[in-house]
Protein backbone atom coordinates (compact mmCIF):
# COMPACT_ATOMS: atom_id res chain seq x y z
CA UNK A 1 -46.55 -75.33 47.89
CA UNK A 2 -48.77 -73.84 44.89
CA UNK A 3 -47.84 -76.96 42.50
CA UNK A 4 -49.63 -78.77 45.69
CA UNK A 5 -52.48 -76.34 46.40
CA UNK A 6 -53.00 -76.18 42.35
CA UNK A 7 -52.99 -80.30 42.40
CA UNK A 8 -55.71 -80.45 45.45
CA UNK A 9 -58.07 -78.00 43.51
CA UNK A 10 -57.83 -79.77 40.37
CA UNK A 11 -58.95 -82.68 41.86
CA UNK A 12 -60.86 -81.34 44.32
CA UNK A 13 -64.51 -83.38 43.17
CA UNK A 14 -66.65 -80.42 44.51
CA UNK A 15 -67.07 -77.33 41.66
CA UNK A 16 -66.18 -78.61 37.85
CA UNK A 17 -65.90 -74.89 37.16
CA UNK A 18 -63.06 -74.39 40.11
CA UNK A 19 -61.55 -77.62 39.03
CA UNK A 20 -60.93 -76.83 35.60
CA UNK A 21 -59.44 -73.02 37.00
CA UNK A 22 -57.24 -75.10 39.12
CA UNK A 23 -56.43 -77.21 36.20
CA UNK A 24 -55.46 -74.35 34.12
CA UNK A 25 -53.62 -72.37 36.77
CA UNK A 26 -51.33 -75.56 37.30
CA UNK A 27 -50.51 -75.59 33.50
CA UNK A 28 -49.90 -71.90 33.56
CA UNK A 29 -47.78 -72.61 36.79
CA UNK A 30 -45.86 -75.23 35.22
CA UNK A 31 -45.08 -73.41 31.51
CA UNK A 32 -44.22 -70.34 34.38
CA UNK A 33 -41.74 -72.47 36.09
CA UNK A 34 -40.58 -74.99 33.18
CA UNK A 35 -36.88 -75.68 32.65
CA UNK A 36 -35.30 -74.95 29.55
CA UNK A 37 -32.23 -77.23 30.41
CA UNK A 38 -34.86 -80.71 30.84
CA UNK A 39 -36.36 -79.75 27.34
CA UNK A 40 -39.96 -80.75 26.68
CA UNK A 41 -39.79 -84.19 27.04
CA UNK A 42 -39.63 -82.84 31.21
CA UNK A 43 -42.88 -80.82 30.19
CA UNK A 44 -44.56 -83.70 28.37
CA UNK A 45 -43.85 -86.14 31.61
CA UNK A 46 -45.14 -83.58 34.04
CA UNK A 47 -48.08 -83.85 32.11
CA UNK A 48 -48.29 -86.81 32.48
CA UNK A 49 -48.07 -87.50 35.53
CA UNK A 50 -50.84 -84.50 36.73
CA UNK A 51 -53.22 -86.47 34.05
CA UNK A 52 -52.24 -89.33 36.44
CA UNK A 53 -53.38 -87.21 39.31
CA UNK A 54 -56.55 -85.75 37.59
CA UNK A 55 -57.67 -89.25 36.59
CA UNK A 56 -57.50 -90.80 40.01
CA UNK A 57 -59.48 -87.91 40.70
CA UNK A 58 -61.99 -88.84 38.57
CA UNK A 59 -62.22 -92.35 39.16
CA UNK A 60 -62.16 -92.08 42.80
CA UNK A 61 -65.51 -89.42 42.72
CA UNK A 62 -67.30 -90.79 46.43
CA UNK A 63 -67.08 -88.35 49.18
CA UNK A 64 -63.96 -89.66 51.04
CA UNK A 65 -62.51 -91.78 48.66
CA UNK A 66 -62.04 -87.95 45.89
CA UNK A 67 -61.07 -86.34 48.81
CA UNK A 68 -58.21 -88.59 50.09
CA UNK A 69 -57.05 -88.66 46.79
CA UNK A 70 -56.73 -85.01 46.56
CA UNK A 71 -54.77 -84.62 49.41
CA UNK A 72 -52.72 -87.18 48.21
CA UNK A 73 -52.46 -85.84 45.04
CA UNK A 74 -48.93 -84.33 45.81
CA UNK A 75 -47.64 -87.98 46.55
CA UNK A 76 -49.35 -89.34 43.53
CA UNK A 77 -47.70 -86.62 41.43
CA UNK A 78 -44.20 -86.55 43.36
CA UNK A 79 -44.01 -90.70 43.32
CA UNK A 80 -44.73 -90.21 39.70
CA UNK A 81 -42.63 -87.75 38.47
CA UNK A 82 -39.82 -89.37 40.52
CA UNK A 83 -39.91 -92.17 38.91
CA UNK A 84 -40.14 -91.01 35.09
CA UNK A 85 -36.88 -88.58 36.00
CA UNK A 86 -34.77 -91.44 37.83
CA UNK A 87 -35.17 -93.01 34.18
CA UNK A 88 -35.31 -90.03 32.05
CA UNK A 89 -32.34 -88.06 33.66
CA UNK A 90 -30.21 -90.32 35.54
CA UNK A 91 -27.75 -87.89 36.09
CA UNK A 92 -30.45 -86.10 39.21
CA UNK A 93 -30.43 -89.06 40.84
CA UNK A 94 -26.96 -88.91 42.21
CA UNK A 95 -26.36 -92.32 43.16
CA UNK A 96 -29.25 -92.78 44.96
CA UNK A 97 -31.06 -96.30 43.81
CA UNK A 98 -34.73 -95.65 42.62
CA UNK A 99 -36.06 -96.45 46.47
CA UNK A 100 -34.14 -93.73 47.68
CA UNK A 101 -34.63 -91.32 44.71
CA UNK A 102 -38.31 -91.61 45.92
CA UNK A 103 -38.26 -91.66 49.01
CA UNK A 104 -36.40 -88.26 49.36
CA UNK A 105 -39.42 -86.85 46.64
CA UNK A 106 -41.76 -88.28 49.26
CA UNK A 107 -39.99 -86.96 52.32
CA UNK A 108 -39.47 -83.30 50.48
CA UNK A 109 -43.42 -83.18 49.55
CA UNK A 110 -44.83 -84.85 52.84
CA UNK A 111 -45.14 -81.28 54.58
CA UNK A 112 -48.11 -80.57 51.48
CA UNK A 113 -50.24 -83.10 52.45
CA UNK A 114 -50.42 -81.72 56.06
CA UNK A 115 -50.78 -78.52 54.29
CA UNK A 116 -53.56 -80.10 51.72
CA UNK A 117 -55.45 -82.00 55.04
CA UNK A 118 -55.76 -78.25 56.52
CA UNK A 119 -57.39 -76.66 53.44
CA UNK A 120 -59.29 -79.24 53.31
CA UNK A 121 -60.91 -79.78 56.67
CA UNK A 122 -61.34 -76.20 56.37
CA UNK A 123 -63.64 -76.42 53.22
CA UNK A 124 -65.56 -79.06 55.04
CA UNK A 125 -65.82 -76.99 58.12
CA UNK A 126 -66.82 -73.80 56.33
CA UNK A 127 -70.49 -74.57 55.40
CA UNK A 128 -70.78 -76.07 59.24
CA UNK A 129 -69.80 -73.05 60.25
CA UNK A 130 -71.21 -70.73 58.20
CA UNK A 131 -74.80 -72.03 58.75
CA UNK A 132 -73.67 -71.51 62.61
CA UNK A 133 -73.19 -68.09 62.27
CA UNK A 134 -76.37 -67.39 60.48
CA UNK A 135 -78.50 -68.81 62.84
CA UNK A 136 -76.65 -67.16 65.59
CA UNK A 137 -77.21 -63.87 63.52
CA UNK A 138 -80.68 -64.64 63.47
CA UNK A 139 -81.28 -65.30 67.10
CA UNK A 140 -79.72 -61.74 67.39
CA UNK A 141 -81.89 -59.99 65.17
CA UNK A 142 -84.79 -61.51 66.67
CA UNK A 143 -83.76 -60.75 70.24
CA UNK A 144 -82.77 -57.17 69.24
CA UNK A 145 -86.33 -56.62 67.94
């Protein structure tokens, strides 16, 4: 769930200086939770594959079309990934053929894109909102005095 929350705010096209935190957060994340087993070639392909993510984020800057791609940016990633391990270390895959391989990554990360569509509609409810409760607060004051 943070590797998915980091992903969205990287990509997130709304604050470069919060994107690059998010962007820096993930890497911490990932050299946090990196696998001495998979090696660096693992780390390297991870990379990768969030540069993936970041790039569609930057290619894709209109209003919907940046933010559809950040809340797919866990599917980008996990489609991604999944296919550079079925490849890279055969022996995860378990049988599975590559369709299959995926689509479990897919099923497994499908529950942070709900998660990812909630944070945000609530950053695009927030400044409705907030302006909402100002004017109320205003109305207030100037019915109090």
């Amino acid at each position: 769930m943070v590797n998915s929350f980091l992903m969205l705010g990287s990509s997130y096209g709304r604050n470069k200086k919060m994107n690059i935190l998010f962007i820096a957060l993930w890497f911490f994340y990932l050299l946090i939770g990196s696998n001495i087993n998979t090696g660096l070639i693992f780390l390297i392909m991870n990379l990768m594959a969030f540069s993936l993510v970041l790039l569609l984020g930057k290619i894709f800057k209109g209003k919907y079309s940046n933010k559809l791609v950040s809340v797919l940016s866990i599917v980008i990633w996990s489609i991604t990934i999944d296919i550079i391990c079925f490849f890279l270390y055969p022996q995860f895959t378990m049988g599975q053929n590559i369709l299959m391989y995926i689509g479990n990554g897919l099923l497994f990360n499908s529950k942070y894109v709900i998660y990812n569509i909630v944070v945000v509609g609530l950053l695009s409810f927030a400044p409705v909102l907030s302006k909402n409760l100002l004017k109320k607060a205003k109305n207030q004051k100037a019915f109090v005095s």
